[in-house]
Protein backbone atom coordinates (compact mmCIF):
# COMPACT_ATOMS: atom_id res chain seq x y z
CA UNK A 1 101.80 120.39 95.26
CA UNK A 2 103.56 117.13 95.52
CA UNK A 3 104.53 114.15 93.29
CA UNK A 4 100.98 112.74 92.19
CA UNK A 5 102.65 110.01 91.23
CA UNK A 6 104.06 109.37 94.59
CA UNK A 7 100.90 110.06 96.46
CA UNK A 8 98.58 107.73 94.34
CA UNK A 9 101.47 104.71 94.63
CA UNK A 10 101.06 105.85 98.77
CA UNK A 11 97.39 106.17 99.28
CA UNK A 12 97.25 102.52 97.00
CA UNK A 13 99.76 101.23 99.42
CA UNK A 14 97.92 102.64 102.49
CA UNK A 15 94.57 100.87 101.15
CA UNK A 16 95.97 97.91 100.50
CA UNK A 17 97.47 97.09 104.00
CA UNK A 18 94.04 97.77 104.91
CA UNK A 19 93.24 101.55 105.55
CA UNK A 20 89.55 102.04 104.78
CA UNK A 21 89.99 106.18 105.69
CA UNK A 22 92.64 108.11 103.66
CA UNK A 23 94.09 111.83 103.84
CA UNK A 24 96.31 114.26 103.09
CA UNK A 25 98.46 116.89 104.83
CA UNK A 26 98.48 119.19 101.75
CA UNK A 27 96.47 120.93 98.74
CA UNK A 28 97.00 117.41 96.85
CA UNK A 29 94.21 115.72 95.39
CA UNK A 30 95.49 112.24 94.52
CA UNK A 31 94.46 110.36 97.75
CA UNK A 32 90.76 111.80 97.83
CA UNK A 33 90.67 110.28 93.69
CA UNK A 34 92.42 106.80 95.11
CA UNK A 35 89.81 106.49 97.99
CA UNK A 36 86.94 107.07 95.40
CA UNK A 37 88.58 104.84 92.95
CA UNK A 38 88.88 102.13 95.55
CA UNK A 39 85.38 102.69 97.44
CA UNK A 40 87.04 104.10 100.78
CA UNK A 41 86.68 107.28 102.45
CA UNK A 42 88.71 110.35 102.55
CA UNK A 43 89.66 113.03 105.23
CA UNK A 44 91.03 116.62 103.40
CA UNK A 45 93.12 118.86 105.03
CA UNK A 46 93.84 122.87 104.16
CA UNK A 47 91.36 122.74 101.95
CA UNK A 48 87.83 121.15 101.19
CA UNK A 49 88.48 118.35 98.50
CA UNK A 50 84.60 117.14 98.28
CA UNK A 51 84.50 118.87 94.65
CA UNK A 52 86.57 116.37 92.97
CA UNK A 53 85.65 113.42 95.37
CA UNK A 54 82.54 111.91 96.53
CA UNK A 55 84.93 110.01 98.81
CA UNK A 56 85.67 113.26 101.21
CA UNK A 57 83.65 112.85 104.15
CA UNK A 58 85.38 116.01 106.19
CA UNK A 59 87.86 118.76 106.05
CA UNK A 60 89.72 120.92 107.84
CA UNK A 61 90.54 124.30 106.38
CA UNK A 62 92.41 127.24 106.59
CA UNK A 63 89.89 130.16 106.25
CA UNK A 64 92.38 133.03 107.58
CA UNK A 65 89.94 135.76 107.33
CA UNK A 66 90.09 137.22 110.83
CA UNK A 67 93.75 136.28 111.07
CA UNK A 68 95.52 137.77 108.21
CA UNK A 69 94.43 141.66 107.82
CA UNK A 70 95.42 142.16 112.00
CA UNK A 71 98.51 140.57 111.48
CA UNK A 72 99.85 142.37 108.75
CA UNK A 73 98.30 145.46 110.11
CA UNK A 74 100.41 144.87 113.30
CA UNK A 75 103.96 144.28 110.99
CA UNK A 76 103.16 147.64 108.93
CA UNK A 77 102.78 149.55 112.37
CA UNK A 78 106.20 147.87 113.31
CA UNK A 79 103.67 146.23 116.54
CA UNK A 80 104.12 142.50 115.60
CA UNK A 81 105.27 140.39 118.46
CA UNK A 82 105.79 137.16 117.54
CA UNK A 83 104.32 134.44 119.09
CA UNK A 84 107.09 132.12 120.78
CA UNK A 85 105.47 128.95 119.38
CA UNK A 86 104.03 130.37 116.35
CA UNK A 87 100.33 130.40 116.13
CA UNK A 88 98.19 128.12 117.06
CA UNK A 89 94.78 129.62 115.75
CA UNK A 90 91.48 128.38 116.17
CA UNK A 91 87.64 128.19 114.92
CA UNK A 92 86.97 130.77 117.19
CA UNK A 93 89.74 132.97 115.70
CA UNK A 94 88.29 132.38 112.17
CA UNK A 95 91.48 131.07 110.90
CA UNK A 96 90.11 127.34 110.72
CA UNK A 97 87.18 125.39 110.41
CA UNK A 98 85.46 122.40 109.38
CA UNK A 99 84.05 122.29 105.90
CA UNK A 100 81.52 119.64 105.78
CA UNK A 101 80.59 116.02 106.55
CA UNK A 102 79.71 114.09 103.98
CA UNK A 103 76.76 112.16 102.71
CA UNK A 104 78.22 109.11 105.02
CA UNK A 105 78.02 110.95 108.10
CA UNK A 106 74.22 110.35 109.82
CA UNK A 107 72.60 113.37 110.31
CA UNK A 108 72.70 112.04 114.01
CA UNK A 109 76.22 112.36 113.93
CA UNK A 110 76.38 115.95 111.89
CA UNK A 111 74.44 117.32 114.52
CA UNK A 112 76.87 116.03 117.41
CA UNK A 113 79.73 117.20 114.93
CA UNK A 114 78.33 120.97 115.14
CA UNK A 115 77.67 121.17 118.50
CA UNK A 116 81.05 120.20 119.81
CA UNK A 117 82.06 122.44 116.76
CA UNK A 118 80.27 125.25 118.91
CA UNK A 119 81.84 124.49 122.05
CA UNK A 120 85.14 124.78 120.90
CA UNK A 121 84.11 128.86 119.46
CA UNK A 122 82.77 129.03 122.88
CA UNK A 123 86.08 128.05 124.54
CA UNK A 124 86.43 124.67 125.19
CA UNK A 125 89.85 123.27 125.64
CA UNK A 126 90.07 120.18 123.61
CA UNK A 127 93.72 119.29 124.35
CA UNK A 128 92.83 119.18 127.89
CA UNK A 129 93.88 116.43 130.66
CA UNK A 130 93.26 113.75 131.67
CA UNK A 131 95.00 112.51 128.60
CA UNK A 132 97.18 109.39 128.95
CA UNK A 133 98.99 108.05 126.05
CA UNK A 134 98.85 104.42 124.06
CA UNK A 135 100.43 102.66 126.08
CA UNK A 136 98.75 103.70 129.26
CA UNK A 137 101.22 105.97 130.81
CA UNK A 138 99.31 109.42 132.05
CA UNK A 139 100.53 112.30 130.12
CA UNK A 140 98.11 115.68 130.82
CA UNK A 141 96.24 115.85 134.59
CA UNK A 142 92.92 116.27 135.02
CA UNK A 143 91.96 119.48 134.06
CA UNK A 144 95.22 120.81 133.15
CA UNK A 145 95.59 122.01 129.52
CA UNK A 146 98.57 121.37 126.90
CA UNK A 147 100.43 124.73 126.41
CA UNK A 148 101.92 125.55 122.81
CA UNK A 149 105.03 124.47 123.82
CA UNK A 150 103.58 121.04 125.27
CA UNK A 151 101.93 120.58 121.92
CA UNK A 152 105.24 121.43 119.75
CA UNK A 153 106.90 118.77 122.03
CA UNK A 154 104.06 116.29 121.36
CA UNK A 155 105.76 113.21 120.83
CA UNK A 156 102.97 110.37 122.05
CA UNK A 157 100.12 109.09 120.50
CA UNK A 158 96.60 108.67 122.63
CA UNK A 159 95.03 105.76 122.63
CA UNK A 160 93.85 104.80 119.17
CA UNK A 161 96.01 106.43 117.02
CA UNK A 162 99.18 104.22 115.05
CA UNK A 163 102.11 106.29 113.43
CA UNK A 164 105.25 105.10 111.76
């Protein structure tokens, strides 16, 4: 875990520039309590945080269970071949997943959430072209697909997104 300290003084700071949607990259739950302290939303990550904040609208989590027994299986048999990007596991590999949406997510919308949820088990390719970055400039083709290596090099935003 982190500094709390530091991550309530960041997720106050990020609210009062005007974020109205906070998160965190790790098991932390300061920034879920600030966004329900402040009347914002919150976005969890590793883990679901909705149990100690009405403010946690979605998750991402690391479930691992079809990941973790194969692997080390493949290690003790001296058969592990490492991936050259690491691992970049999926729904489908039941490694991650979505853990809810929350009460201010239309059921409209929950049922849109799930579906494309299903299309990813089912294969879809979500970092898939034509992608073009913030500032217009075309970064995947049409119909090509990011490669691990593409994604570990990932240094543009798409449209939408701000980073410091």
């Amino acid at each position: 875990m982190g500094d709390p300290v530091k991550e309530r003084a960041a997720a106050e700071a990020l609210i009062e520039q005007g974020f109205d949607v906070v998160g965190q990259h790790i098991d932390t739950l300061k920034p879920q309590i600030v966004a329900a302290e402040k009347g914002i939303y919150a976005k969890g990550h590793h883990r679901d945080l909705s149990e100690f904040s009405a403010a946690t609208q979605g998750s991402s989590v690391w479930t691992w269970a079809g990941v973790l027994k194969p692997e080390i299986e493949k290690i003790a048999a001296g058969d592990f071949e490492p991936a050259p990007y690491g691992a970049f596991l999926s729904i489908a590999d039941d490694a991650i997943d979505m853990a809810r949406c929350g009460d201010a997510v239309s059921d409209e919308v929950k049922t849109k959430v799930m579906a494309e949820r299903d299309t990813i088990i089912a294969g879809k390719q979500i970092f898939a072209g034509p992608l073009s970055d913030r500032d217009g400039v075309a970064r995947v083709a049409k119909d090509a697909v990011l490669s691990d290596g593409d994604l570990w090099a990932m240094d543009w935003f798409v449209p939408g997104v701000s980073g410091q």
